[in-house]
PDB file of N, CA and C in Angstrom:
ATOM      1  N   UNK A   1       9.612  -1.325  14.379  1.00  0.00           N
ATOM      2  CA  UNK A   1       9.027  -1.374  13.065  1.00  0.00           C
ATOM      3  C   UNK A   1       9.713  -0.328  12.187  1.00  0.00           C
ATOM      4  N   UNK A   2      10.002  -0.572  10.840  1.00  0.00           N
ATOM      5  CA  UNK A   2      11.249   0.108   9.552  1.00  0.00           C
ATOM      6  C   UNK A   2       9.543   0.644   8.993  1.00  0.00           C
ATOM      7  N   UNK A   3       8.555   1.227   9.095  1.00  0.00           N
ATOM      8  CA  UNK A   3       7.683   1.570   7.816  1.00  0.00           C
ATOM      9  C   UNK A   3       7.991   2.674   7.227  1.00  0.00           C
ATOM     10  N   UNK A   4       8.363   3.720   8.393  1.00  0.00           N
ATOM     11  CA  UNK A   4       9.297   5.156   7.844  1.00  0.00           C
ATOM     12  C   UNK A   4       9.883   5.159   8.191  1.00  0.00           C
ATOM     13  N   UNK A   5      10.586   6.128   7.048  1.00  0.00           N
ATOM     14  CA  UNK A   5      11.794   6.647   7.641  1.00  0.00           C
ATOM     15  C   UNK A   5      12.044   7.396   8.688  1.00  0.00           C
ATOM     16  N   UNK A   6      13.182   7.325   9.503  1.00  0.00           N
ATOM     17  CA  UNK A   6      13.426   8.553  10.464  1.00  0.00           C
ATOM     18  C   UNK A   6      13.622   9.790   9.879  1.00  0.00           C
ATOM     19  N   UNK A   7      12.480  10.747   9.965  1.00  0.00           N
ATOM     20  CA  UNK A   7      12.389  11.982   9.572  1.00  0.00           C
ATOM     21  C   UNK A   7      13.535  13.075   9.549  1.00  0.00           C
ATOM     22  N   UNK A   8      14.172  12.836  10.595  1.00  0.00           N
ATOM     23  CA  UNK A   8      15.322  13.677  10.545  1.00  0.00           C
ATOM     24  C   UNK A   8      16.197  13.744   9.801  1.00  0.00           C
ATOM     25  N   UNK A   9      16.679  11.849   9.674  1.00  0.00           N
ATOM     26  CA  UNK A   9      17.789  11.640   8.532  1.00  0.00           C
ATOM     27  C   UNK A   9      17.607  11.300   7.659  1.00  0.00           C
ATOM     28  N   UNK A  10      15.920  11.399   7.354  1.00  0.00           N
ATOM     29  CA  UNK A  10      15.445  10.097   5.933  1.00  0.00           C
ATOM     30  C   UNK A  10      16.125   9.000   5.742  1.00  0.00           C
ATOM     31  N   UNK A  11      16.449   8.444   6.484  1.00  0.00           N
ATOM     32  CA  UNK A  11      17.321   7.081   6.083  1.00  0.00           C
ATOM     33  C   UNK A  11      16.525   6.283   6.880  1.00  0.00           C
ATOM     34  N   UNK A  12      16.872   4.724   6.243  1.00  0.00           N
ATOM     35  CA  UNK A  12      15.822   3.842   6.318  1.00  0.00           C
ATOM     36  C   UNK A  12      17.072   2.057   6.455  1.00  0.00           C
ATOM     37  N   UNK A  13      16.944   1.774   7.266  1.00  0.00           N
ATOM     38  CA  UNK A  13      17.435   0.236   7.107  1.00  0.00           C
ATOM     39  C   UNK A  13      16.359  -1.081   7.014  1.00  0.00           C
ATOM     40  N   UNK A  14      16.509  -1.207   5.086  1.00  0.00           N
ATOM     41  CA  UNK A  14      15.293  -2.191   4.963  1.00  0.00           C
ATOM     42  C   UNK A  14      15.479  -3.865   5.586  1.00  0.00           C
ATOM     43  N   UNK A  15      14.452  -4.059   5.705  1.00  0.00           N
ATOM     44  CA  UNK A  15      14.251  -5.371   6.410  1.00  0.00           C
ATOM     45  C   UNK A  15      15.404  -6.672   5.811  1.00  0.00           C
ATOM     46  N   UNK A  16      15.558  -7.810   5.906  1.00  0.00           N
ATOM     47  CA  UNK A  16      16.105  -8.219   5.279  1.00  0.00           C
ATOM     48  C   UNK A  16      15.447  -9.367   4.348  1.00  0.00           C
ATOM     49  N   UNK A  17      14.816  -8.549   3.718  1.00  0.00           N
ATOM     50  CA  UNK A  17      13.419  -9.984   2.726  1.00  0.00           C
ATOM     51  C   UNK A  17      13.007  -8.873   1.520  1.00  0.00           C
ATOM     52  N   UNK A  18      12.212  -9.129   0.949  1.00  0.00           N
ATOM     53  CA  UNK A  18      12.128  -9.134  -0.350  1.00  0.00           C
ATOM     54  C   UNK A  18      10.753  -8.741  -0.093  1.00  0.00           C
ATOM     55  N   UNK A  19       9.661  -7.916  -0.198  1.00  0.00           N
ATOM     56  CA  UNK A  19       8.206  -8.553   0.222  1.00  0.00           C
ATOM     57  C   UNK A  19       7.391  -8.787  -0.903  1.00  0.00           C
ATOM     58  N   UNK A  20       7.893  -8.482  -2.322  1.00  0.00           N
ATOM     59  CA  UNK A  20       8.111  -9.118  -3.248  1.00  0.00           C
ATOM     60  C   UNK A  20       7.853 -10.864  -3.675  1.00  0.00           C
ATOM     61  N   UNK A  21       9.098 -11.307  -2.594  1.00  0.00           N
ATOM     62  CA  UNK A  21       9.296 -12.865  -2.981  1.00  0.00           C
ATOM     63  C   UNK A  21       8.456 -13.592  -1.441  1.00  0.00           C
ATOM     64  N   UNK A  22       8.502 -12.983  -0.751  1.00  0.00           N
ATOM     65  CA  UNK A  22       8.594 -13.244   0.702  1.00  0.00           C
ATOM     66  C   UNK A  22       7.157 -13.963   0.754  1.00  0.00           C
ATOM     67  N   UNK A  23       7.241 -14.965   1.114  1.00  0.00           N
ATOM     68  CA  UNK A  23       5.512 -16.121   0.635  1.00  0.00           C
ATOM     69  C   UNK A  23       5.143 -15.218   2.088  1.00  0.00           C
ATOM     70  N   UNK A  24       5.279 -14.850   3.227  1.00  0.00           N
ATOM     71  CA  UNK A  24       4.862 -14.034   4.577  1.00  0.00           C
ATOM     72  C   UNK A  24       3.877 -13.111   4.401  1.00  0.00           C
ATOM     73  N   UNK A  25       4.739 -12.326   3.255  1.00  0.00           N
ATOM     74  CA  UNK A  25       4.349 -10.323   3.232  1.00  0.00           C
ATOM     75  C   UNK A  25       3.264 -11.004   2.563  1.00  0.00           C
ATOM     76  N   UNK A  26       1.466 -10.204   3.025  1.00  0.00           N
ATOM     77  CA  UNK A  26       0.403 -10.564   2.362  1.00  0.00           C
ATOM     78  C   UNK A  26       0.065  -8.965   2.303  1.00  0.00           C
ATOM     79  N   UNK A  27      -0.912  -8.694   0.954  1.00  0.00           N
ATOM     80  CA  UNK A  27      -1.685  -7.172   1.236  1.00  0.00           C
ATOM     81  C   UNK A  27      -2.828  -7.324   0.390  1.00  0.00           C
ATOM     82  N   UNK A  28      -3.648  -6.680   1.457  1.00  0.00           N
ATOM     83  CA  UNK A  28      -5.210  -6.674   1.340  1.00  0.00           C
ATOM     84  C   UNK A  28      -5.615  -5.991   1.167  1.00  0.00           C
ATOM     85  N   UNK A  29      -6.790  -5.419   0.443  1.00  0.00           N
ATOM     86  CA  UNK A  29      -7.466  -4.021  -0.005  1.00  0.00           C
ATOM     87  C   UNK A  29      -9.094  -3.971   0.450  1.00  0.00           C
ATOM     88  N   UNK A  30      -9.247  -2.928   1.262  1.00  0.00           N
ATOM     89  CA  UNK A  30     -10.803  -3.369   1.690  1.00  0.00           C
ATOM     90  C   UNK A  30     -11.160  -1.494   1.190  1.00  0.00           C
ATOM     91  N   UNK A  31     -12.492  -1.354   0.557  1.00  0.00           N
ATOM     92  CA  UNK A  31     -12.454  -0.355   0.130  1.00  0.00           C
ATOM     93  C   UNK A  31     -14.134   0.338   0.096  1.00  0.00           C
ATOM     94  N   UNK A  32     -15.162   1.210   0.905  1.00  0.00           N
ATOM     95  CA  UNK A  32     -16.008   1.735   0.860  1.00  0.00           C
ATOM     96  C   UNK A  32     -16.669   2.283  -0.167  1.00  0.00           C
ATOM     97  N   UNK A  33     -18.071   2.738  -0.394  1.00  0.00           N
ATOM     98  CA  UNK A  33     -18.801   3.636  -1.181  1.00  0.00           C
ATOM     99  C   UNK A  33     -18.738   5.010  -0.307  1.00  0.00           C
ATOM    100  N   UNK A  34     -18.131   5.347   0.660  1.00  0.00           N
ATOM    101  CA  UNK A  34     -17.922   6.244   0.844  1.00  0.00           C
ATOM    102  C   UNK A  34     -16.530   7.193   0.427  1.00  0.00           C
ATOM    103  N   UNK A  35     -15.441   6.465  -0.101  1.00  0.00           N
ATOM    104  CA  UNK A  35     -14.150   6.717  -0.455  1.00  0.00           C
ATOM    105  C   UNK A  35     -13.173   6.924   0.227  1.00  0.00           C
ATOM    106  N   UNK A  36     -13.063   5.462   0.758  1.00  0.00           N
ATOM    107  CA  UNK A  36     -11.927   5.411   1.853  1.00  0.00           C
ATOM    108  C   UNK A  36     -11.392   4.043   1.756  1.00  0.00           C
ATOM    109  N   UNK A  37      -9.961   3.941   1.452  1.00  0.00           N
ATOM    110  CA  UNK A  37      -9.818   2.516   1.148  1.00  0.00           C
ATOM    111  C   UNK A  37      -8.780   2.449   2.493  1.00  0.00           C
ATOM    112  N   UNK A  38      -8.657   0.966   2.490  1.00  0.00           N
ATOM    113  CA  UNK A  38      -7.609   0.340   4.173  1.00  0.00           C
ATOM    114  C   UNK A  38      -7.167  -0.691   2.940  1.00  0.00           C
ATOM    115  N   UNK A  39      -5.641   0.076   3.443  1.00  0.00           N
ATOM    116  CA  UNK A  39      -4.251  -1.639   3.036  1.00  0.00           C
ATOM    117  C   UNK A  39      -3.698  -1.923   3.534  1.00  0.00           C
ATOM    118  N   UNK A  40      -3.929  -3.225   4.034  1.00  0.00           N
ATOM    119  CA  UNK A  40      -3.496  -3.831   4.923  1.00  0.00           C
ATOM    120  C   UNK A  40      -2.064  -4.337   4.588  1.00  0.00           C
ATOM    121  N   UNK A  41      -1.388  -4.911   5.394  1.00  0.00           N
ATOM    122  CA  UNK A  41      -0.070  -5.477   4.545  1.00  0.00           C
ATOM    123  C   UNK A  41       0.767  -6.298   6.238  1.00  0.00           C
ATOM    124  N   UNK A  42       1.737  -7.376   5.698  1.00  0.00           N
ATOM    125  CA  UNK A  42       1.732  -7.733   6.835  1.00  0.00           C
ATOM    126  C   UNK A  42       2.926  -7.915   7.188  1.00  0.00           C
ATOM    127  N   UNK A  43       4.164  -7.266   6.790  1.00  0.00           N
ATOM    128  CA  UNK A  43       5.284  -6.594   6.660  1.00  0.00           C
ATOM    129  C   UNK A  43       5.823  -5.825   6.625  1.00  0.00           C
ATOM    130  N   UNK A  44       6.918  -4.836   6.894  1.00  0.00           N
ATOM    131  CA  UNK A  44       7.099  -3.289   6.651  1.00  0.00           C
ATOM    132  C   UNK A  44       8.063  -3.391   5.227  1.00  0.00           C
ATOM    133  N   UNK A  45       7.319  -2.109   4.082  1.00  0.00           N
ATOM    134  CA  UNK A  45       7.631  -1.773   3.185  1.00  0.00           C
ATOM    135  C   UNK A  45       9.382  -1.805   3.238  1.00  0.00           C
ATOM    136  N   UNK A  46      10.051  -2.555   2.226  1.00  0.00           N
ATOM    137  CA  UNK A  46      11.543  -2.241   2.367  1.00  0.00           C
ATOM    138  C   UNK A  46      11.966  -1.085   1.758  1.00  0.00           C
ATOM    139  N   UNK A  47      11.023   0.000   1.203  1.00  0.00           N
ATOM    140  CA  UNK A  47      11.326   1.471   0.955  1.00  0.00           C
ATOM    141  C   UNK A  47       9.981   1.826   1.559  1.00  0.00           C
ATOM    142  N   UNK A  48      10.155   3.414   1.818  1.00  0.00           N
ATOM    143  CA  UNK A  48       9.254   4.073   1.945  1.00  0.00           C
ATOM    144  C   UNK A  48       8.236   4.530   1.281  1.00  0.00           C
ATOM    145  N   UNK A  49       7.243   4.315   1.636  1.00  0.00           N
ATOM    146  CA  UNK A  49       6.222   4.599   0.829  1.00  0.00           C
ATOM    147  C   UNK A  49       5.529   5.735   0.743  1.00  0.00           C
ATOM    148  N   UNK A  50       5.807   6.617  -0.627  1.00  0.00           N
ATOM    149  CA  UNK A  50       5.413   7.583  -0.785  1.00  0.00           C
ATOM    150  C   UNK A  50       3.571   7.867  -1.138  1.00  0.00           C
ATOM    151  N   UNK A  51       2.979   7.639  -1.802  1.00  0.00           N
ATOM    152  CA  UNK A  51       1.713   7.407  -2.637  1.00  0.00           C
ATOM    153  C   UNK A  51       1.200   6.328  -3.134  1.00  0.00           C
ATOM    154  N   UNK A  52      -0.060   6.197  -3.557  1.00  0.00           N
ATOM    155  CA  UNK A  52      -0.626   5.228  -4.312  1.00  0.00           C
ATOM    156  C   UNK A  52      -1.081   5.680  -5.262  1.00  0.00           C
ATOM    157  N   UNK A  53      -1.440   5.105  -6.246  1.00  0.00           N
ATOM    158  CA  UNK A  53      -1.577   5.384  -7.865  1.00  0.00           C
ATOM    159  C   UNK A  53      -2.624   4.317  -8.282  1.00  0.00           C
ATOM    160  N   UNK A  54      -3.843   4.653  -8.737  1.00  0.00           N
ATOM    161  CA  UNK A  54      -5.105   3.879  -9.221  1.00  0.00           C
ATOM    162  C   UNK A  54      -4.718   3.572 -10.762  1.00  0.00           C
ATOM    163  N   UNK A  55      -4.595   3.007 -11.625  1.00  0.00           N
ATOM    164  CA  UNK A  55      -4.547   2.932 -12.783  1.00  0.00           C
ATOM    165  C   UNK A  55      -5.870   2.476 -13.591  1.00  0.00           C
ATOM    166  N   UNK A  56      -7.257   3.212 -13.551  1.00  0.00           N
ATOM    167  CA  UNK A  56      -8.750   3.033 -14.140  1.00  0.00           C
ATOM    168  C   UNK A  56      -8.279   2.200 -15.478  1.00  0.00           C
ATOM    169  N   UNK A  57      -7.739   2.289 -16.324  1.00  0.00           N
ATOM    170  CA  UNK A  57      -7.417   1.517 -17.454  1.00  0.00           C
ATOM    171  C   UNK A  57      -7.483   0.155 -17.683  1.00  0.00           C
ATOM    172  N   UNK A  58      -6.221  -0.045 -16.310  1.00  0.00           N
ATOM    173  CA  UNK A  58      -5.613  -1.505 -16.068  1.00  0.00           C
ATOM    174  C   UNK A  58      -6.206  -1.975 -15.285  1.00  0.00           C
ATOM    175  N   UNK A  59      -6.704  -1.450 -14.378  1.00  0.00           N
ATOM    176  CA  UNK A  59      -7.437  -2.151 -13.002  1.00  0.00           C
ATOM    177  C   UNK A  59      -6.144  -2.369 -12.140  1.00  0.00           C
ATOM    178  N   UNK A  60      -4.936  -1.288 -12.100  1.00  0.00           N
ATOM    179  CA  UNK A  60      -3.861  -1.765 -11.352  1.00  0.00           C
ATOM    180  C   UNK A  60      -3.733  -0.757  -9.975  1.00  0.00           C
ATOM    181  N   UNK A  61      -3.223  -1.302  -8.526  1.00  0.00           N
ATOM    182  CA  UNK A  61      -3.068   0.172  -7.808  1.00  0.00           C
ATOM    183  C   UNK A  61      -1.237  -0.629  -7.597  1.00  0.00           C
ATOM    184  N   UNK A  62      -1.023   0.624  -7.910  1.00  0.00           N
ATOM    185  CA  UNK A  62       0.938   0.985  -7.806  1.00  0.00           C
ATOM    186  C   UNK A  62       1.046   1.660  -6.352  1.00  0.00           C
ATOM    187  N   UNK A  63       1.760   1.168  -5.652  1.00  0.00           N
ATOM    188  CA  UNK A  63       2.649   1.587  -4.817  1.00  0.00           C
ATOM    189  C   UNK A  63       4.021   2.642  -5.289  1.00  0.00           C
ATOM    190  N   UNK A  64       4.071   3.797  -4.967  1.00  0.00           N
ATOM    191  CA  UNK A  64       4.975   4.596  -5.371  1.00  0.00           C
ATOM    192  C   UNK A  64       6.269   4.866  -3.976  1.00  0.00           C
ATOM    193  N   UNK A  65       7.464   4.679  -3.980  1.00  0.00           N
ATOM    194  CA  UNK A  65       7.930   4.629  -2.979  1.00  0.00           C
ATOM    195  C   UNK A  65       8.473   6.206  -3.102  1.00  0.00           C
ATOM    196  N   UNK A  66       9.761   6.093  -2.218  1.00  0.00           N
ATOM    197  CA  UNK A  66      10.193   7.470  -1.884  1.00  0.00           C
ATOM    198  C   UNK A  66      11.292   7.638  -2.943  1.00  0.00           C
ATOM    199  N   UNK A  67      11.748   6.456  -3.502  1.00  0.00           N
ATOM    200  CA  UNK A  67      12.783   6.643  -4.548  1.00  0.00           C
ATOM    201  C   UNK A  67      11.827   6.642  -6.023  1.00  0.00           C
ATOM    202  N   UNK A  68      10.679   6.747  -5.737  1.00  0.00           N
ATOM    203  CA  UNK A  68      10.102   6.187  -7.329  1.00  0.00           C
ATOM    204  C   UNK A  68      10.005   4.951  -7.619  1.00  0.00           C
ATOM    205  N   UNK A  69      10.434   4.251  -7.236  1.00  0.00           N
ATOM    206  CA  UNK A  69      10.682   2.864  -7.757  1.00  0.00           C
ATOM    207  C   UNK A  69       8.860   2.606  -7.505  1.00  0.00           C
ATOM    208  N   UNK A  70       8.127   1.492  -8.477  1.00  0.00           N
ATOM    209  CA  UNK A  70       6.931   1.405  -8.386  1.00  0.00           C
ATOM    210  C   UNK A  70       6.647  -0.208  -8.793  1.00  0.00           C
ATOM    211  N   UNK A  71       5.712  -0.321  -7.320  1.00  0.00           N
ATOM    212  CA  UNK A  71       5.676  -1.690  -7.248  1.00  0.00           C
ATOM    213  C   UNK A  71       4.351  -1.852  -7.385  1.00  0.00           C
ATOM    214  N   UNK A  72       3.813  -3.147  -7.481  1.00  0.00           N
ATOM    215  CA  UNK A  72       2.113  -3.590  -7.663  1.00  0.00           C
ATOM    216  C   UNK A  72       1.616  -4.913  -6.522  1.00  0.00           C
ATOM    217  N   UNK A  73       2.966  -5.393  -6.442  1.00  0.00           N
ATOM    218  CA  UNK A  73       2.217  -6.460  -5.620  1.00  0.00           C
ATOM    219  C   UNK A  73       1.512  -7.216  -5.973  1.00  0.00           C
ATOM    220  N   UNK A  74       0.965  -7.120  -7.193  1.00  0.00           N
ATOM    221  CA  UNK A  74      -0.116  -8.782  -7.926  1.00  0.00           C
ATOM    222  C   UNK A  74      -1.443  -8.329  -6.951  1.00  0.00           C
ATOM    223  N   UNK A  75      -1.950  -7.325  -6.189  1.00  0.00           N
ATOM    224  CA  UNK A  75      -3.509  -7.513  -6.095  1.00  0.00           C
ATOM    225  C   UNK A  75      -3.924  -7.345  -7.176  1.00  0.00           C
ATOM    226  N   UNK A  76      -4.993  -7.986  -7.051  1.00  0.00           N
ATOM    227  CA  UNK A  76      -6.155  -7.705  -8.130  1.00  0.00           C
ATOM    228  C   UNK A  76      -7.243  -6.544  -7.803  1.00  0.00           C
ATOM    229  N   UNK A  77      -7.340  -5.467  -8.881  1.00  0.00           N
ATOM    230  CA  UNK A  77      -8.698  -4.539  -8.629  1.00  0.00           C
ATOM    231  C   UNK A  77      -9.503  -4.798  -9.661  1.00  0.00           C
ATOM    232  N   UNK A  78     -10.709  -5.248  -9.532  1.00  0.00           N
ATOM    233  CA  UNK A  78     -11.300  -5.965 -10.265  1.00  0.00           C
ATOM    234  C   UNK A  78     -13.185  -5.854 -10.186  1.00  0.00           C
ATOM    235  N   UNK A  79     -13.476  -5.774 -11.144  1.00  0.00           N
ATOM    236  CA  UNK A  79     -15.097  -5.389 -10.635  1.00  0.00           C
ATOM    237  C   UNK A  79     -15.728  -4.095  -9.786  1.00  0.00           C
ATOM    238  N   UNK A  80     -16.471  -4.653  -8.806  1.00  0.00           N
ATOM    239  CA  UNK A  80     -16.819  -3.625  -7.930  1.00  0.00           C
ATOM    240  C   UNK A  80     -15.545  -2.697  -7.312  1.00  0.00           C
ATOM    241  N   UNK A  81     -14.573  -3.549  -6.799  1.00  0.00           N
ATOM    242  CA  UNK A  81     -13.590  -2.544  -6.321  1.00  0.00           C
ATOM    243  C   UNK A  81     -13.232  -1.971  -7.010  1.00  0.00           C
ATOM    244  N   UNK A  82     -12.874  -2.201  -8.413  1.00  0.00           N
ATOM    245  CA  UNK A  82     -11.967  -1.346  -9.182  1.00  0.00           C
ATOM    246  C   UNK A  82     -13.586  -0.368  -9.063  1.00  0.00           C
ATOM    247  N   UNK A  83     -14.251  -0.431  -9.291  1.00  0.00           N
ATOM    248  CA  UNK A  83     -15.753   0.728  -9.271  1.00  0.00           C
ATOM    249  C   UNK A  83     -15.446   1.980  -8.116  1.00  0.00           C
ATOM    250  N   UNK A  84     -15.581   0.781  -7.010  1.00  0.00           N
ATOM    251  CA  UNK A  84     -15.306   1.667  -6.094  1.00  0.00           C
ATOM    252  C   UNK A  84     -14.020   2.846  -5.686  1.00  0.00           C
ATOM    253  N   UNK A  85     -13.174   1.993  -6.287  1.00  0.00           N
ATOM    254  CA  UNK A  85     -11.934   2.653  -5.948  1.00  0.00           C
ATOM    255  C   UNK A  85     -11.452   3.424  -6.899  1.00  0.00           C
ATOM    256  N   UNK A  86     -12.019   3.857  -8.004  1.00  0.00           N
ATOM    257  CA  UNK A  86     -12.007   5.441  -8.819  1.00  0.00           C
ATOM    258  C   UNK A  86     -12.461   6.583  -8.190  1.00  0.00           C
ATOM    259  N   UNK A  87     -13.442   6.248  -7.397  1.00  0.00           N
ATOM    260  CA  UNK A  87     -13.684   7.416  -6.223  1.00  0.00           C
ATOM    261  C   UNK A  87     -13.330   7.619  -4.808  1.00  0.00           C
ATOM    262  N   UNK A  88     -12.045   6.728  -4.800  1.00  0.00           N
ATOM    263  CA  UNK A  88     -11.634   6.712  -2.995  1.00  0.00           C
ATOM    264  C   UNK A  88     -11.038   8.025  -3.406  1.00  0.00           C
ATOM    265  N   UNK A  89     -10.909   8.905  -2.103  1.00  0.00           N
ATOM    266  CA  UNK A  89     -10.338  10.116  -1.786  1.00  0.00           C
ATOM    267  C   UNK A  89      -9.217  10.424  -0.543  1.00  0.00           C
ATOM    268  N   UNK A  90      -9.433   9.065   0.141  1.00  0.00           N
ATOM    269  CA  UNK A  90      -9.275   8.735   1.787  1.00  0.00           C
ATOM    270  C   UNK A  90      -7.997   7.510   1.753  1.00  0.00           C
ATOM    271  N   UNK A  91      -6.881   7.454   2.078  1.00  0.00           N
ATOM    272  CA  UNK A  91      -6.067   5.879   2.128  1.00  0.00           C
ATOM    273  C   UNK A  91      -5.653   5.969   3.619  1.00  0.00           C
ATOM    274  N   UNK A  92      -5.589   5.047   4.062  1.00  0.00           N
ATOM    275  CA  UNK A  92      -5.587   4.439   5.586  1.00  0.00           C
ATOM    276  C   UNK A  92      -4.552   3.082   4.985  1.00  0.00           C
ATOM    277  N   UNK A  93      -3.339   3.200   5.772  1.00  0.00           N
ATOM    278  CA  UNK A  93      -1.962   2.137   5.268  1.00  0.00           C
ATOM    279  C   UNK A  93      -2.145   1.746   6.832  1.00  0.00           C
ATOM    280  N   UNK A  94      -2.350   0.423   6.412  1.00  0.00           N
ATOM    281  CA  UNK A  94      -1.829  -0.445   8.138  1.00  0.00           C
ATOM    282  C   UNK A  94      -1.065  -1.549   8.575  1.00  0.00           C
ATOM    283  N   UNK A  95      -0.262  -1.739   9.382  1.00  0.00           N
ATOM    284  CA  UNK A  95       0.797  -2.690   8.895  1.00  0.00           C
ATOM    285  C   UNK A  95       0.007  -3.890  10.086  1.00  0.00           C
ATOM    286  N   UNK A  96      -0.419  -4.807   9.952  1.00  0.00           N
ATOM    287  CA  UNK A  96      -0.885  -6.168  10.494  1.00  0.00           C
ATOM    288  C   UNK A  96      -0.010  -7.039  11.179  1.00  0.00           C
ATOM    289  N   UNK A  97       0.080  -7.339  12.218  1.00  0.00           N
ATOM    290  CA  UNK A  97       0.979  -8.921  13.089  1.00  0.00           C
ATOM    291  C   UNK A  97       0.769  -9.445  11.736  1.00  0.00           C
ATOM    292  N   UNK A  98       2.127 -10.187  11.482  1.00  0.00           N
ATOM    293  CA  UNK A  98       2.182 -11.727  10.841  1.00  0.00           C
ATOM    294  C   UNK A  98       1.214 -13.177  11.347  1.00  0.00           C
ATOM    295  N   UNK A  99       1.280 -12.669  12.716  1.00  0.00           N
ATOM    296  CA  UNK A  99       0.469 -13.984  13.142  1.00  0.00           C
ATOM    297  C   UNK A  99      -0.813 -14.038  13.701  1.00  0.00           C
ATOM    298  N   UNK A 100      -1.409 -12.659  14.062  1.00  0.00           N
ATOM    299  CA  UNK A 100      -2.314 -12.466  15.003  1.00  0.00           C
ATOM    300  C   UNK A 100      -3.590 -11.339  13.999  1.00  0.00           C
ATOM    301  N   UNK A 101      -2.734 -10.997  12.726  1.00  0.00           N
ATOM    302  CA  UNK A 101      -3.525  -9.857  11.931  1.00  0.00           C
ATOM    303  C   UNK A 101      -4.197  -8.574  12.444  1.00  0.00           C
ATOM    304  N   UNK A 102      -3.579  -8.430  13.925  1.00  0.00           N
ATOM    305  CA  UNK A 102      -3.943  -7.486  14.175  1.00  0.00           C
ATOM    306  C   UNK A 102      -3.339  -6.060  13.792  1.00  0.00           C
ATOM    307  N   UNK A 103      -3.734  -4.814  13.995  1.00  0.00           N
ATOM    308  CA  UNK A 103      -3.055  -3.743  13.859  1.00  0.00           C
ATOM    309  C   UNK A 103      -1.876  -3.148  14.113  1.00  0.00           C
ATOM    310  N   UNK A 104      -0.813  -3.007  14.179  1.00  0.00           N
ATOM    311  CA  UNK A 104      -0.155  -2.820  14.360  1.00  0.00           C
ATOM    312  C   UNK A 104       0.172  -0.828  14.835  1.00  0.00           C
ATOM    313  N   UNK A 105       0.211  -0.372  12.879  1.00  0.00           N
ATOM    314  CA  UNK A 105       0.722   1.149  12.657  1.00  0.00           C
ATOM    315  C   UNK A 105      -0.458   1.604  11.411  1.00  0.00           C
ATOM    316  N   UNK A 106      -0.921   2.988  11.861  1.00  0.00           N
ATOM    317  CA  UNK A 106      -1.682   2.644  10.311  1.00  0.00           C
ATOM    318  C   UNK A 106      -1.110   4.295  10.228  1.00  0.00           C
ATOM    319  N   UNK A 107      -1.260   4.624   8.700  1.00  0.00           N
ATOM    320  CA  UNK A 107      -0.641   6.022   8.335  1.00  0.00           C
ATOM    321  C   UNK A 107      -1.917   6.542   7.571  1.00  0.00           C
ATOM    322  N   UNK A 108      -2.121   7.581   6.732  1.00  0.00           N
ATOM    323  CA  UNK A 108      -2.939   7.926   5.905  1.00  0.00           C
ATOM    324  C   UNK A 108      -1.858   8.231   4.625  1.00  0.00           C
ATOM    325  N   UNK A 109      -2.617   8.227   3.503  1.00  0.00           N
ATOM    326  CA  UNK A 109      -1.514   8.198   2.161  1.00  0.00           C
ATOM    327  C   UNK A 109      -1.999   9.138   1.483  1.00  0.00           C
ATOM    328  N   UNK A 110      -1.942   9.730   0.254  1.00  0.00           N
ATOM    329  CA  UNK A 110      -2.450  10.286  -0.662  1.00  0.00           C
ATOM    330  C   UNK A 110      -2.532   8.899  -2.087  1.00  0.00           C
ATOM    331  N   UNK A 111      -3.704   9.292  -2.868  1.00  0.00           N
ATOM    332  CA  UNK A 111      -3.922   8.540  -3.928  1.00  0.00           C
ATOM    333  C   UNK A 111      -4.018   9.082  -4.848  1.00  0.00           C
ATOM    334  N   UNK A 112      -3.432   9.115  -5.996  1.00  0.00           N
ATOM    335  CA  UNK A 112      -3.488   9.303  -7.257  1.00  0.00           C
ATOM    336  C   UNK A 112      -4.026   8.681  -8.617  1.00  0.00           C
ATOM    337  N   UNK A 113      -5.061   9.392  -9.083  1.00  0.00           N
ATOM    338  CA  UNK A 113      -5.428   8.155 -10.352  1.00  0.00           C
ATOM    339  C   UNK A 113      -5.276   8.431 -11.475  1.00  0.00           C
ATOM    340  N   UNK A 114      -5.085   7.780 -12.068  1.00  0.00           N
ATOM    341  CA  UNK A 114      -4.261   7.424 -13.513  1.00  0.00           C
ATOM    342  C   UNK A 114      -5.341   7.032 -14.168  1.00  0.00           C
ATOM    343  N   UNK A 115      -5.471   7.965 -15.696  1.00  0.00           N
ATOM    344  CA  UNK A 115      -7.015   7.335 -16.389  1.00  0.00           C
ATOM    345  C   UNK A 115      -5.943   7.107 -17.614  1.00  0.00           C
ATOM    346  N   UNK A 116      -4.952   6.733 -18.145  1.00  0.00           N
ATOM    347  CA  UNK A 116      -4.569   6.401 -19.440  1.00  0.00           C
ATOM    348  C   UNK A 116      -4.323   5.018 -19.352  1.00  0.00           C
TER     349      UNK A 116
END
């Protein structure tokens, strides 16, 4: 599994797909009243993933990688979650079988929120 990098050399050989275009790569957001959200995803990131970023405004959460580059993925935060998820404090990243949805790798992240 490519989800990080090898620490030593920071270098990373991304997958060869897009997870972007890739109809496969799926990601899911399941998220508590206690402030702890799980994202699921069912592919490894083709950069590294640095942070997440709440955007309260937009109702958007950004993926921030290790180069900056910042992706969204088309979930929707919407309603209750977007409610809930102004007060997550906690991120739990887990990478899922393609076929079986089970667990695979899970990391913890930092989250950042964005009120403009």
């Amino acid at each position: 599994m490519t989800f990080f990098n090898n620490p030593a050399t920071d270098t990373i050989t991304p997958p060869a797909y897009s997870e972007i275009t890739d109809s496969k790569f799926h990601l899911e957001l399941a998220v508590n009243d206690a402030g702890r959200l799980i994202v699921f995803h069912s592919r490894p990131f083709t950069k590294r993933l640095s942070w997440l970023e709440f955007d309260m405004t937009n109702s958007k959460l950004d993926f921030i990688m290790n180069d900056g580059d910042v992706r969204q993925f088309g979930v929707p935060v919407h309603g209750d979650l977007a409610k809930l998820m102004q007060n997550t404090y906690q991120i739990m990243v887990v990478q899922v079988d393609e076929d079986t949805m089970e667990p695979e790798e899970a990391v913890k992240k930092k989250k950042k929120k964005n009120s403009h």
